[in-house]
N, C-alpha and C. Protein backbone atom coordinates (compact mmCIF):
# COMPACT_ATOMS: atom_id res chain seq x y z
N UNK A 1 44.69 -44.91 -18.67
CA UNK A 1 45.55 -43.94 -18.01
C UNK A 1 46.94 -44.00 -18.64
N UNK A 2 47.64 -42.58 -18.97
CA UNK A 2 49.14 -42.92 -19.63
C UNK A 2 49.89 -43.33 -18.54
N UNK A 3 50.88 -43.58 -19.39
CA UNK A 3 52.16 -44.52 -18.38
C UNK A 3 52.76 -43.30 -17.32
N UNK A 4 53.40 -43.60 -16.48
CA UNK A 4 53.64 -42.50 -15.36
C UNK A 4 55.11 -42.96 -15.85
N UNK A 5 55.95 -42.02 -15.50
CA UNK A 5 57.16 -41.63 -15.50
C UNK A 5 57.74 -40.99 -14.23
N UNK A 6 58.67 -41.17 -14.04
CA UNK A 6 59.62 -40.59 -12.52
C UNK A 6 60.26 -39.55 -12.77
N UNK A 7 59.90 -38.18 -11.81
CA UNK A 7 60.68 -37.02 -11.71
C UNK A 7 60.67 -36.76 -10.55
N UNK A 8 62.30 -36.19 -10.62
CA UNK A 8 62.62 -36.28 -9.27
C UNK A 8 62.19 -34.50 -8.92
N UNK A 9 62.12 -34.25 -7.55
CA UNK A 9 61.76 -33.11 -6.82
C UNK A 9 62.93 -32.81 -5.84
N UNK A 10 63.17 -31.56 -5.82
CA UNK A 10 63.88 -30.91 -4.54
C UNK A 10 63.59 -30.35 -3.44
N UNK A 11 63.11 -30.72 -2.71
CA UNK A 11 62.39 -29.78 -1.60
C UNK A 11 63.33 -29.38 -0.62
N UNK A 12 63.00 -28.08 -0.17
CA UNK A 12 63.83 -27.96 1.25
C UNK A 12 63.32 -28.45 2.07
N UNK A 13 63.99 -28.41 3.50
CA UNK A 13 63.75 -29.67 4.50
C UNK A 13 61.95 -28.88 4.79
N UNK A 14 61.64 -27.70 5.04
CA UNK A 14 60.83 -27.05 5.68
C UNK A 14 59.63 -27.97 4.50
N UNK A 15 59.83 -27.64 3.65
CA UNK A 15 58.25 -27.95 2.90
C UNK A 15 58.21 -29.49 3.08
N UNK A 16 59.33 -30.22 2.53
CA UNK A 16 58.88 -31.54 2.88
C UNK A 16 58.88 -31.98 4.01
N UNK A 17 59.34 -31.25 5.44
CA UNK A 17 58.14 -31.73 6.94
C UNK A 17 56.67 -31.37 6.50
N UNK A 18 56.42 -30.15 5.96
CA UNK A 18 55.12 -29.81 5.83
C UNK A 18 54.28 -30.56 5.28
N UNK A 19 55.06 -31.66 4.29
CA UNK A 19 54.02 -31.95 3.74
C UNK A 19 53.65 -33.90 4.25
N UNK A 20 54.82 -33.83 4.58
CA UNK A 20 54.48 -35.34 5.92
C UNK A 20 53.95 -35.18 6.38
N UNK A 21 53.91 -34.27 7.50
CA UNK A 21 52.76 -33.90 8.26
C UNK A 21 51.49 -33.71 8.18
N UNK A 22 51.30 -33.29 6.88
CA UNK A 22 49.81 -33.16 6.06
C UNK A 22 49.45 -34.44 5.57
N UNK A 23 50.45 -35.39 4.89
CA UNK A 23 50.26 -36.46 4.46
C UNK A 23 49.99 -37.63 5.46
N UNK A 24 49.89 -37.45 6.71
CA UNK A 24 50.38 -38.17 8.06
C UNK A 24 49.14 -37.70 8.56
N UNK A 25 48.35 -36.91 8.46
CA UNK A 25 46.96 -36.11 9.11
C UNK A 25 46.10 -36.64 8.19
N UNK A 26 46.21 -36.84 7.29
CA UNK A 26 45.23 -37.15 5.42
C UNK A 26 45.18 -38.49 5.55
N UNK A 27 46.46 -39.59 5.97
CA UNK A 27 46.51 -41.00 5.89
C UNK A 27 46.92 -41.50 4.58
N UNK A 28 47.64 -40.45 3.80
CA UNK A 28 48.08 -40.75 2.72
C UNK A 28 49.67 -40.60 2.48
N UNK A 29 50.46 -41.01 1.66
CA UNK A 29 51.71 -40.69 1.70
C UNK A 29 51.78 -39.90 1.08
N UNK A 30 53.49 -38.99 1.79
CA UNK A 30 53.71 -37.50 0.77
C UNK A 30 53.69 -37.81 -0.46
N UNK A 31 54.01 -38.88 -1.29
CA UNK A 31 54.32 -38.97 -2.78
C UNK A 31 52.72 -38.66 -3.30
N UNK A 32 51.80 -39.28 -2.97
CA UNK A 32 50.05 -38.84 -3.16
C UNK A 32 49.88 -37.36 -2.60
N UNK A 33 50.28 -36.98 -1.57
CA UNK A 33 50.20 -35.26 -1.66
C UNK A 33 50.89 -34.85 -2.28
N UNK A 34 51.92 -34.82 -2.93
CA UNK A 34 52.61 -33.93 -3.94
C UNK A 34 52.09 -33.99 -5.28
N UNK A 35 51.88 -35.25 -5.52
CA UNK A 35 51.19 -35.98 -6.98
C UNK A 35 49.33 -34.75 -7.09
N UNK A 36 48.51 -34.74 -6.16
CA UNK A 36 47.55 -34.25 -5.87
C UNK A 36 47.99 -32.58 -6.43
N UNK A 37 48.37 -31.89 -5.31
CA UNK A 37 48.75 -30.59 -5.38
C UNK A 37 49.23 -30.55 -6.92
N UNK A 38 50.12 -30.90 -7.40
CA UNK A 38 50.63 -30.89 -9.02
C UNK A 38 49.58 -31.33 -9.93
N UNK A 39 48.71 -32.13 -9.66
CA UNK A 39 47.36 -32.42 -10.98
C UNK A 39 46.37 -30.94 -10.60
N UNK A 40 45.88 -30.43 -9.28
CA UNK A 40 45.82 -29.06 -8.85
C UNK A 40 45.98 -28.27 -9.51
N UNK A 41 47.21 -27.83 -8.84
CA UNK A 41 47.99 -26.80 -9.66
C UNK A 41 47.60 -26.66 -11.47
N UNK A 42 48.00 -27.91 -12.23
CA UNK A 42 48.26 -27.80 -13.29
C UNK A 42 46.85 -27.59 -13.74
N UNK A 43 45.83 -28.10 -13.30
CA UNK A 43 44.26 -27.65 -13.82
C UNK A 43 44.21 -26.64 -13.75
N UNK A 44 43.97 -25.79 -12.45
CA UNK A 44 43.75 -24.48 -12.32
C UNK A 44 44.73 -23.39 -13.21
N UNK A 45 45.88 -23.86 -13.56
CA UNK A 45 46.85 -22.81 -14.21
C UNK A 45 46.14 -23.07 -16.01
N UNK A 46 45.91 -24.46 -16.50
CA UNK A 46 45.14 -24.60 -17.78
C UNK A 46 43.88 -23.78 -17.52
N UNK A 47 42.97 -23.96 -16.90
CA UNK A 47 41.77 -22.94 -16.46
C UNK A 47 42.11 -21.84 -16.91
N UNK A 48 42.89 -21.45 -15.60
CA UNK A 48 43.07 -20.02 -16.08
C UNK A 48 44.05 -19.18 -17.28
N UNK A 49 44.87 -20.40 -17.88
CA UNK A 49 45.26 -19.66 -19.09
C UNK A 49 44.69 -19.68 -20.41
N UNK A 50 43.42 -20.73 -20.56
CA UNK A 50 41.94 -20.64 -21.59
C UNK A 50 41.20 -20.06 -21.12
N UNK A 51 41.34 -19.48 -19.90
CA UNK A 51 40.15 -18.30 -19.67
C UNK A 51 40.64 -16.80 -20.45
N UNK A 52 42.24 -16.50 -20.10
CA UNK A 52 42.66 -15.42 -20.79
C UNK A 52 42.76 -15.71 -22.19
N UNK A 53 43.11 -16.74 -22.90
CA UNK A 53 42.93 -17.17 -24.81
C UNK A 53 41.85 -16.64 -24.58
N UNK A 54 40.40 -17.32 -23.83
CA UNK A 54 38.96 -16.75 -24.45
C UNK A 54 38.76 -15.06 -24.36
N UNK A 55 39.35 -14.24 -23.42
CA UNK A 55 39.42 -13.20 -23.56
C UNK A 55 39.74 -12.34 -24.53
N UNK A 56 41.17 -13.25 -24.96
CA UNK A 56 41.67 -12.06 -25.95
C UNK A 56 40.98 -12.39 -26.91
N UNK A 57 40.17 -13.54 -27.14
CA UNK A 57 39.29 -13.92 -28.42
C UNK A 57 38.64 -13.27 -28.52
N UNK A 58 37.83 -12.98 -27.25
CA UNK A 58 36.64 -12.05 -27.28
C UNK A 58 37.03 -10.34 -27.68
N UNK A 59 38.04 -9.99 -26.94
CA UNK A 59 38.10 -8.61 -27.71
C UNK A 59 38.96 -8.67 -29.02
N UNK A 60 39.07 -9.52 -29.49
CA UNK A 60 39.80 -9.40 -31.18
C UNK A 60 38.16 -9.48 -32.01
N UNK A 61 37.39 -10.34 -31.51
CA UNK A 61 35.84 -10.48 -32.43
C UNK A 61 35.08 -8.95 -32.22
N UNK A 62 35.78 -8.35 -30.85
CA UNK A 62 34.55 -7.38 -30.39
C UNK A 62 35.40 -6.15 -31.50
N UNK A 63 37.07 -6.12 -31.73
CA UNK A 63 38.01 -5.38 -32.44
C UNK A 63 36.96 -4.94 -33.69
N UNK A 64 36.48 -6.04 -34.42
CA UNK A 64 36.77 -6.51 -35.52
C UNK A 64 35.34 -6.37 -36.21
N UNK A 65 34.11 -7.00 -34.65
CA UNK A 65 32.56 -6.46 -35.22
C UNK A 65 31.96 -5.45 -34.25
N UNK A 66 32.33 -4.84 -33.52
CA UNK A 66 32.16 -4.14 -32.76
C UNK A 66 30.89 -4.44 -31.91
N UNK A 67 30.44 -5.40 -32.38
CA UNK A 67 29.35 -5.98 -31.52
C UNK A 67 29.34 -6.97 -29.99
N UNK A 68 28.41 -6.09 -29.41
CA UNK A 68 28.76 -5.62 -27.73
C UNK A 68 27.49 -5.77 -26.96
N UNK A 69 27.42 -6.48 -25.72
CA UNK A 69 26.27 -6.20 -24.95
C UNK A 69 26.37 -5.02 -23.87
N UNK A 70 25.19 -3.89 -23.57
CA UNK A 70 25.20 -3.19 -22.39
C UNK A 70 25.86 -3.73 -21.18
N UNK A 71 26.24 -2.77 -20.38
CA UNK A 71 26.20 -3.15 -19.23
C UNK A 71 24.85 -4.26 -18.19
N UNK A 72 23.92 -3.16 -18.86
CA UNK A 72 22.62 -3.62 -18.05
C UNK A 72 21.39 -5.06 -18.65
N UNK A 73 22.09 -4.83 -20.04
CA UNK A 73 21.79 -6.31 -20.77
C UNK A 73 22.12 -7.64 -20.44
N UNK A 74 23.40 -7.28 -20.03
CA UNK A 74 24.34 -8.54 -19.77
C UNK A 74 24.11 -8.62 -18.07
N UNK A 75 23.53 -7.35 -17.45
CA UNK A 75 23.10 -8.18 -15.92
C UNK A 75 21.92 -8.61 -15.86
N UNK A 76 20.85 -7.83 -16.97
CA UNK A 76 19.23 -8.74 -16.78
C UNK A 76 19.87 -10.17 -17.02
N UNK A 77 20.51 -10.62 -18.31
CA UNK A 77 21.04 -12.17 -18.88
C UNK A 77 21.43 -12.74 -17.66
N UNK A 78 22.33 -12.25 -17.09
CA UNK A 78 23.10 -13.51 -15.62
C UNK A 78 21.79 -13.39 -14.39
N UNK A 79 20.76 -12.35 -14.15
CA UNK A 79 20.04 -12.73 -13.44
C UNK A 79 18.82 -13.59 -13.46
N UNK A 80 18.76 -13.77 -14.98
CA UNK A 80 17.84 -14.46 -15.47
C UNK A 80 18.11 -15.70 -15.20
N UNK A 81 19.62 -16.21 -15.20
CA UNK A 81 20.48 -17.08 -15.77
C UNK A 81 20.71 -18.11 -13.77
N UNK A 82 20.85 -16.72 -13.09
CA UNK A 82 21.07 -17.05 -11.88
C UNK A 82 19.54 -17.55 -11.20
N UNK A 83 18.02 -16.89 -11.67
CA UNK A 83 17.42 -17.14 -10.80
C UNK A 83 16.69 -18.74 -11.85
N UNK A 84 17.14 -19.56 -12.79
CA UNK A 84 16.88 -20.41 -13.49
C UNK A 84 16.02 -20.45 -14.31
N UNK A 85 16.13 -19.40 -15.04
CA UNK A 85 14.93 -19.39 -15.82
C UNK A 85 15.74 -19.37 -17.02
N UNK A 86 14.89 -19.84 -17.98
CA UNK A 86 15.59 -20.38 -19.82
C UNK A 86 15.44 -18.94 -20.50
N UNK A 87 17.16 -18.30 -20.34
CA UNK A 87 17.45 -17.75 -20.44
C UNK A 87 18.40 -17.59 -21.81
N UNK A 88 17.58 -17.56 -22.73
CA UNK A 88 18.47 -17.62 -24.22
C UNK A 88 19.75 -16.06 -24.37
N UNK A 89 21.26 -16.67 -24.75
CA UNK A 89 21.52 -15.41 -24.98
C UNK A 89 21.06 -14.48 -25.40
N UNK A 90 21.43 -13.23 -24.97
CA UNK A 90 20.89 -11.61 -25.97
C UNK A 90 21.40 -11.57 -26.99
N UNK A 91 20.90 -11.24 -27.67
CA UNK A 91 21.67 -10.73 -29.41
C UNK A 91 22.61 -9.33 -28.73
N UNK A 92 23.60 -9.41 -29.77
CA UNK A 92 24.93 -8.10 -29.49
C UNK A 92 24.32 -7.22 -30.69
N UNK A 93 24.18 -5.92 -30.38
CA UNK A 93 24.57 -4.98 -30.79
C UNK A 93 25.51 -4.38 -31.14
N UNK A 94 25.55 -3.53 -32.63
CA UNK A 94 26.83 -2.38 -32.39
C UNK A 94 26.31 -0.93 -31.49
């Protein structure tokens, strides 16, 4: 695990009752609920900003080969996919 380092936080009085109180209901201290919410936060915001990179990846390749699945291709694939069956991708078309 890397070394931890100290940063300080400002809260107004309102959020940090809120979050004693949460931390006081949990059995944990606020410094572990704030620490929590911030490893949170910061996953879900990486998530979702390599979900939009893979996007724009995808339409710069789709720019570029114009190769594309149907609408109705790409829902047989996820239902195939959903009801577990070995479901090899579709080949793309132009």
């Amino acid at each position: 695990m890397p070394a931890s380092t100290t940063t300080s936080l400002k809260l107004n009085s309102d959020t940090k009752e809120r979050v004693q109180r949460l931390a006081s209901a949990r059995r944990r201290s606020p410094h572990w609920v704030m620490l929590e919410a911030i490893e949170q936060y910061v996953e879900r915001e990486e998530k979702r900003q390599q979900f939009h990179q893979d996007a724009l990846a995808a339409w710069t390749a789709y720019q570029e080969t114009g190769l594309h699945l149907s609408e109705a291709e790409a829902d047989l694939w996820l239902s195939k996919l959903e009801a577990g069956e070995d479901a090899a991708a579709p080949a793309c078309h132009i």
